[in-house]
N, C-alpha and C. Protein backbone atom coordinates (compact mmCIF):
# COMPACT_ATOMS: atom_id res chain seq x y z
N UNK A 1 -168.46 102.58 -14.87
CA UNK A 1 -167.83 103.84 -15.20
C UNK A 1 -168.84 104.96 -15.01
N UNK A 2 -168.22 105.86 -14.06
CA UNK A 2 -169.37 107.02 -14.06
C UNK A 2 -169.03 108.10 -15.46
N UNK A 3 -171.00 108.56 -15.62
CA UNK A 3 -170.80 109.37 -16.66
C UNK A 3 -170.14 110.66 -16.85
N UNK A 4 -169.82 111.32 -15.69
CA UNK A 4 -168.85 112.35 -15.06
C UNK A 4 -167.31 111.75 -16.01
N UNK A 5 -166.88 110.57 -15.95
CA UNK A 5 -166.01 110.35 -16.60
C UNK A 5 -165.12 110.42 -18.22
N UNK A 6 -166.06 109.71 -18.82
CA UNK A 6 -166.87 110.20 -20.40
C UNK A 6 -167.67 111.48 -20.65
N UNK A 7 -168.08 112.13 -20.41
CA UNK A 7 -169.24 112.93 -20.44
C UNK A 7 -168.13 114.08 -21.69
N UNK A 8 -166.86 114.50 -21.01
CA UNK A 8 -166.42 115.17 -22.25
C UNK A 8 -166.15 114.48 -23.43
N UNK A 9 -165.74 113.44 -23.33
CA UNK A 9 -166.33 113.23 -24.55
C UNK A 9 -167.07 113.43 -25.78
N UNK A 10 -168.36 112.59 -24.89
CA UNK A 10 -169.57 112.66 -25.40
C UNK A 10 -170.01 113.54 -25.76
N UNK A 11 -169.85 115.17 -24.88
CA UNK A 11 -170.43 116.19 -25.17
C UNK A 11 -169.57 116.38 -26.67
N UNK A 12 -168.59 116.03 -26.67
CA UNK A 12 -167.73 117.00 -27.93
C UNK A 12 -168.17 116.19 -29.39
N UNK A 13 -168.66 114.69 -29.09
CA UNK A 13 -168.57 113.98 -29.72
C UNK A 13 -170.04 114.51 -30.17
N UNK A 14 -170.97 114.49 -29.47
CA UNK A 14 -172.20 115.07 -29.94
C UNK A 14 -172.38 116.52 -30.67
N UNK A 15 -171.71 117.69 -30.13
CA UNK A 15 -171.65 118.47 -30.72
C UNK A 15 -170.95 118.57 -31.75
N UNK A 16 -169.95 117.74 -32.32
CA UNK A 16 -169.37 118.11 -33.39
C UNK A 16 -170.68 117.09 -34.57
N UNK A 17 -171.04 116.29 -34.13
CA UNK A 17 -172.66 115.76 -35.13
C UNK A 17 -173.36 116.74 -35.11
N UNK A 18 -173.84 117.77 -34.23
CA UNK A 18 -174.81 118.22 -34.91
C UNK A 18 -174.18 119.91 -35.14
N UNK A 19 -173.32 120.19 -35.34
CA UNK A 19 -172.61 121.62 -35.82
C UNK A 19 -172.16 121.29 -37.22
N UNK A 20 -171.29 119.76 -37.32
CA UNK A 20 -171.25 119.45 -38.64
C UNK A 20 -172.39 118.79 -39.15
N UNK A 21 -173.16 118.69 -39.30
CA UNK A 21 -174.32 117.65 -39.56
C UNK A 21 -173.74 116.46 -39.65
N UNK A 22 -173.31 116.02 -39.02
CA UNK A 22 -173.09 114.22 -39.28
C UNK A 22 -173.85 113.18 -38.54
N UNK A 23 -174.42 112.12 -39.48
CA UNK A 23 -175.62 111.33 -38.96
C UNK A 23 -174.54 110.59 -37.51
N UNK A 24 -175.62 110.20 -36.58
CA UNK A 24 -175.27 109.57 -36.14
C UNK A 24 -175.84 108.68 -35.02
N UNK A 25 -176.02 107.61 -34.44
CA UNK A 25 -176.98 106.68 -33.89
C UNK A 25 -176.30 106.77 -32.41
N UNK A 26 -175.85 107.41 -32.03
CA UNK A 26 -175.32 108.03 -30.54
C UNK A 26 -176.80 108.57 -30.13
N UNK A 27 -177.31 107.82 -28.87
CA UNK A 27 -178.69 108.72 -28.16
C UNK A 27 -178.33 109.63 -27.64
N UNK A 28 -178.55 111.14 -27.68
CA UNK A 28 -178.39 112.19 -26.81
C UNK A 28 -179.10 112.11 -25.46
N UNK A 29 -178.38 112.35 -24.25
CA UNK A 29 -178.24 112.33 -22.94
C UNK A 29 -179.13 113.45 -22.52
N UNK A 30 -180.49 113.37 -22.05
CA UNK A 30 -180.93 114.56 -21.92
C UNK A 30 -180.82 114.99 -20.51
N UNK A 31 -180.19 114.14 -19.57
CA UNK A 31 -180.39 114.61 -18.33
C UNK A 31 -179.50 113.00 -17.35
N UNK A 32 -178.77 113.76 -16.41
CA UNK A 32 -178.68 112.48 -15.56
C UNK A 32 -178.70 112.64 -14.03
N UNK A 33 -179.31 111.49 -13.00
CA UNK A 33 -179.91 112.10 -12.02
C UNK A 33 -179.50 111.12 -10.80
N UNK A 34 -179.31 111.68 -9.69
CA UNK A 34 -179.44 110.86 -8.32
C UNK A 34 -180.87 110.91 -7.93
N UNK A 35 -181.22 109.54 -7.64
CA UNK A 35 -182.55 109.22 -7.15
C UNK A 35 -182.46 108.49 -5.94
N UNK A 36 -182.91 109.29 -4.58
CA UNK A 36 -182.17 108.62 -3.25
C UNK A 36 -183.63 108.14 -3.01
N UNK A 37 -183.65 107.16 -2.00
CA UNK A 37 -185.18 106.47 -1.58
C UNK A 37 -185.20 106.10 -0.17
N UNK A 38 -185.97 105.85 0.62
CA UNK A 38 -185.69 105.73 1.87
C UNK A 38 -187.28 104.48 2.10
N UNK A 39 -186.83 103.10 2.22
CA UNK A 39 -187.24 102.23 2.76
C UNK A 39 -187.68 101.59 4.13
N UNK A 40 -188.12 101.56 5.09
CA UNK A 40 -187.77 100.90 6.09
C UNK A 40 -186.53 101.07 6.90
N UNK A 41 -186.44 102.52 7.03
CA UNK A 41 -184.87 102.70 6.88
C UNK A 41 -183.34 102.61 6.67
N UNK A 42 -183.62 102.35 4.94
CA UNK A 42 -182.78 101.55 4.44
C UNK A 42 -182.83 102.62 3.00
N UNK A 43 -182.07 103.52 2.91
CA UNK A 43 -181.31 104.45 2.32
C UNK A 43 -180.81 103.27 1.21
N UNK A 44 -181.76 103.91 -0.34
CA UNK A 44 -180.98 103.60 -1.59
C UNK A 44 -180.32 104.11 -2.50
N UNK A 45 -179.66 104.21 -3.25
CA UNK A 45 -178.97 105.55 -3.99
C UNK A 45 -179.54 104.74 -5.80
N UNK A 46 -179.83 105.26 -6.75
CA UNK A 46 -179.57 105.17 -8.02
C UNK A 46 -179.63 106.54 -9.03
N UNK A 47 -178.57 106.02 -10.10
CA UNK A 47 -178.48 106.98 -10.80
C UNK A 47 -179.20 106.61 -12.37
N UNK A 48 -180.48 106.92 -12.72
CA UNK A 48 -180.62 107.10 -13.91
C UNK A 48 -179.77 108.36 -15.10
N UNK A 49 -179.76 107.84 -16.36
CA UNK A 49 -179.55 108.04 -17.45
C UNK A 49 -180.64 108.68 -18.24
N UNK A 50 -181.59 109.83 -18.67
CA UNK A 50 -182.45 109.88 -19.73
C UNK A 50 -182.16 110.41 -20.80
N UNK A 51 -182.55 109.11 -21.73
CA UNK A 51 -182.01 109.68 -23.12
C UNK A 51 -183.29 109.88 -23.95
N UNK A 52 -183.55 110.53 -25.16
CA UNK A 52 -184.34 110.68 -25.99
C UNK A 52 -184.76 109.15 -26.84
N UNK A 53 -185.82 109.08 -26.75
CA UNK A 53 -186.39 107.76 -27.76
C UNK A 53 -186.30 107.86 -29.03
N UNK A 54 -185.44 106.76 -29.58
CA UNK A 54 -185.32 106.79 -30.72
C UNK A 54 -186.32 105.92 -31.05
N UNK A 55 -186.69 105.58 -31.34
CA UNK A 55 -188.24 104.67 -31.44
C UNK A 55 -189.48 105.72 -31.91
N UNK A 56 -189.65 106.68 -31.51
CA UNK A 56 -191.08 107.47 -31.52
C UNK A 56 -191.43 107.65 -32.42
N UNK A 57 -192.62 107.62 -33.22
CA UNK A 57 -193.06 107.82 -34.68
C UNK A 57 -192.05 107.17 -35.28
N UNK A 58 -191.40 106.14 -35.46
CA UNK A 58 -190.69 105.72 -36.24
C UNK A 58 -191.23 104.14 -36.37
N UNK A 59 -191.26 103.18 -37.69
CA UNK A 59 -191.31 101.92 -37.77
C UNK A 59 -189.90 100.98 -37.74
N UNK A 60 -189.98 100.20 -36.55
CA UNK A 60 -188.47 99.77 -36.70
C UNK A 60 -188.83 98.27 -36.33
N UNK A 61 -187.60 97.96 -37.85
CA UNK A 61 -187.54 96.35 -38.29
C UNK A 61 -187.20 95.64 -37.24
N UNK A 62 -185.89 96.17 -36.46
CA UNK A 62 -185.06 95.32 -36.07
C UNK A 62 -184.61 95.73 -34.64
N UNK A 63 -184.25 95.72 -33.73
CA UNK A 63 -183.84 96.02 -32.36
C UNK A 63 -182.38 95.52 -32.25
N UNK A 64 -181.35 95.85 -31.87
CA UNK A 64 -179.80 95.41 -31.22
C UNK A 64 -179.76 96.03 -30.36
N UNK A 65 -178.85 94.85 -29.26
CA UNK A 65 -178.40 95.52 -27.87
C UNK A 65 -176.95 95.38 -28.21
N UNK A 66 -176.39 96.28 -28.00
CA UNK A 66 -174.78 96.02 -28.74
C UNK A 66 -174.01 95.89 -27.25
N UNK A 67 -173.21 95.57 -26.86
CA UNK A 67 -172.33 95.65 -25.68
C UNK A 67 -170.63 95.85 -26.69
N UNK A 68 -170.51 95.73 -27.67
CA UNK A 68 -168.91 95.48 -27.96
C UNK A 68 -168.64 94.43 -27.86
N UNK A 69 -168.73 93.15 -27.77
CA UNK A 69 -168.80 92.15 -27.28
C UNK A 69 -169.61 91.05 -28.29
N UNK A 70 -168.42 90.16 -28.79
CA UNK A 70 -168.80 88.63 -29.55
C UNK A 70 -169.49 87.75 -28.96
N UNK A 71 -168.33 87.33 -27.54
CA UNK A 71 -168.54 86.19 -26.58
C UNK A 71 -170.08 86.16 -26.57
N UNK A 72 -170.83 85.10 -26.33
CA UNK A 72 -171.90 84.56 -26.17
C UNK A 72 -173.24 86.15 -26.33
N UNK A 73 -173.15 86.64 -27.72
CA UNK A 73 -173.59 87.67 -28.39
C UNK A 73 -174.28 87.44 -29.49
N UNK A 74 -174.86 86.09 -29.65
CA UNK A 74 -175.45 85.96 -30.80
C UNK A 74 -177.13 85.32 -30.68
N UNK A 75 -178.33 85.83 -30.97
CA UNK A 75 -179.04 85.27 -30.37
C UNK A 75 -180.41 84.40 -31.76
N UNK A 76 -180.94 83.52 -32.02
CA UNK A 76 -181.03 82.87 -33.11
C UNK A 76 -182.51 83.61 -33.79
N UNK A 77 -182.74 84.36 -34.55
CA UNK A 77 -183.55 84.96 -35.62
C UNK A 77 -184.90 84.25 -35.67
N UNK A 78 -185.66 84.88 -35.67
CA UNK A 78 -187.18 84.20 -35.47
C UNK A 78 -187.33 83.93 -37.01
N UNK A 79 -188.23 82.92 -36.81
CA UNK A 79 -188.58 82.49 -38.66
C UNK A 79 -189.60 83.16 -38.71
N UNK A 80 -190.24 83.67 -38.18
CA UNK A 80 -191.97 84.30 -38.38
C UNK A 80 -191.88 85.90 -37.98
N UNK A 81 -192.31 86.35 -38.34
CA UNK A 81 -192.90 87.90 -38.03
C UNK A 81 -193.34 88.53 -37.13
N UNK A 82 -194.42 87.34 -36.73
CA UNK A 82 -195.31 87.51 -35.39
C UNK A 82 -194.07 86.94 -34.39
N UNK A 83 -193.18 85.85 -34.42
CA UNK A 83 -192.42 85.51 -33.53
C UNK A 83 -191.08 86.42 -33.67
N UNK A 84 -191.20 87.65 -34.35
CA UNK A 84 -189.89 88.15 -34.57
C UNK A 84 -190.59 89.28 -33.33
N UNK A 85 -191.84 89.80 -33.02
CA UNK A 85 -192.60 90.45 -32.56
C UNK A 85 -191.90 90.77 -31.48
N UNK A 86 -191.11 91.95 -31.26
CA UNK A 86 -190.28 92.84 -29.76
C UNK A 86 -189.06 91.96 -29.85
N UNK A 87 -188.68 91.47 -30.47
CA UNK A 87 -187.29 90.38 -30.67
C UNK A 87 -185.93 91.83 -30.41
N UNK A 88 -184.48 91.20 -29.45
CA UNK A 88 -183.70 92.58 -29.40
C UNK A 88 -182.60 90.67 -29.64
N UNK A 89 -181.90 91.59 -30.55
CA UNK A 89 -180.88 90.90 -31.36
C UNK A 89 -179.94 91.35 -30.82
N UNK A 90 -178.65 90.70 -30.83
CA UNK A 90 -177.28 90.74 -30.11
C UNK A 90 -176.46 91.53 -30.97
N UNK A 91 -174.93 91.70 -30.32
CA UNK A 91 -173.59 91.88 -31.62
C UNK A 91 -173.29 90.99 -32.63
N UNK A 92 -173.48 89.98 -32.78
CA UNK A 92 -173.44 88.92 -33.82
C UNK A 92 -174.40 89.08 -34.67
N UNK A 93 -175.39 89.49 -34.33
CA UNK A 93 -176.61 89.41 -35.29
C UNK A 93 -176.83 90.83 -36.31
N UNK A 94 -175.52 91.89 -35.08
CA UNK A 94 -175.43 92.69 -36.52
C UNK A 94 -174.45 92.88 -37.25
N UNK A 95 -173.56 91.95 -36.85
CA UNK A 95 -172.03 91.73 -38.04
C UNK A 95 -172.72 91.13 -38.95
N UNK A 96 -173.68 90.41 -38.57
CA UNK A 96 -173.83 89.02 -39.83
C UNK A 96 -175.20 89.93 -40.82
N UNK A 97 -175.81 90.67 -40.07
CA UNK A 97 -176.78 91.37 -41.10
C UNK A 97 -175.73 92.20 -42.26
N UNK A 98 -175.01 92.62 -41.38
CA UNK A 98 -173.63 93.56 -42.82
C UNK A 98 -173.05 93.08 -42.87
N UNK A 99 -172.71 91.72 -43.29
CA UNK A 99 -172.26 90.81 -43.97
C UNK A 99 -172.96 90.82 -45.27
N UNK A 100 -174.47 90.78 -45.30
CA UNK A 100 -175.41 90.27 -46.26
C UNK A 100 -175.50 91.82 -46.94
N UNK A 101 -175.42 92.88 -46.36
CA UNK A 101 -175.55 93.94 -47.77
C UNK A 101 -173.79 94.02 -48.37
């Protein structure tokens, strides 16, 4: 899906978070770009996405990659700390964390 598609959306969806103050874990879109390349003459096209890091100065427990998506979305919890170390947890792994609060 191109972001041209969604994008009103998003924009409205974002601005109404931060006009009303409402929290929200939506990354703001700071920019999106055609990046053409030329190989061996062999013309590539990609389009990056840049969003703002939510990560920066921040300590974070836990990582999820969410897709929407159950099917084969669950990935098994490190017993150790050091083995939890850059660990990115699935959709299953965060139904079942809010389950437990």
């Amino acid at each position: 899906m191109s972001f041209l598609q969604f994008a009103p959306q998003y924009f409205e969806y974002v601005s109404k978070a931060f006009f009303d103050d409402m929290p929200s874990y939506l990354c703001r879109v700071l920019g999106v770009y055609r990046v053409e390349t030329m190989a061996k003459k062999i013309k590539t096209k990609q389009y990056v996405v840049l969003m703002e890091n939510l990560f920066y100065d921040r300590t974070i427990t836990r990582i999820f990659d969410l897709k929407g998506s159950t099917r084969s979305r669950y990935l098994r919890e490190a017993s150790t700390p050091s083995e939890a170390q850059g660990e990115v947890l699935l959709d299953v792994n965060l139904l079942k964390v809010r389950e437990m609060c």
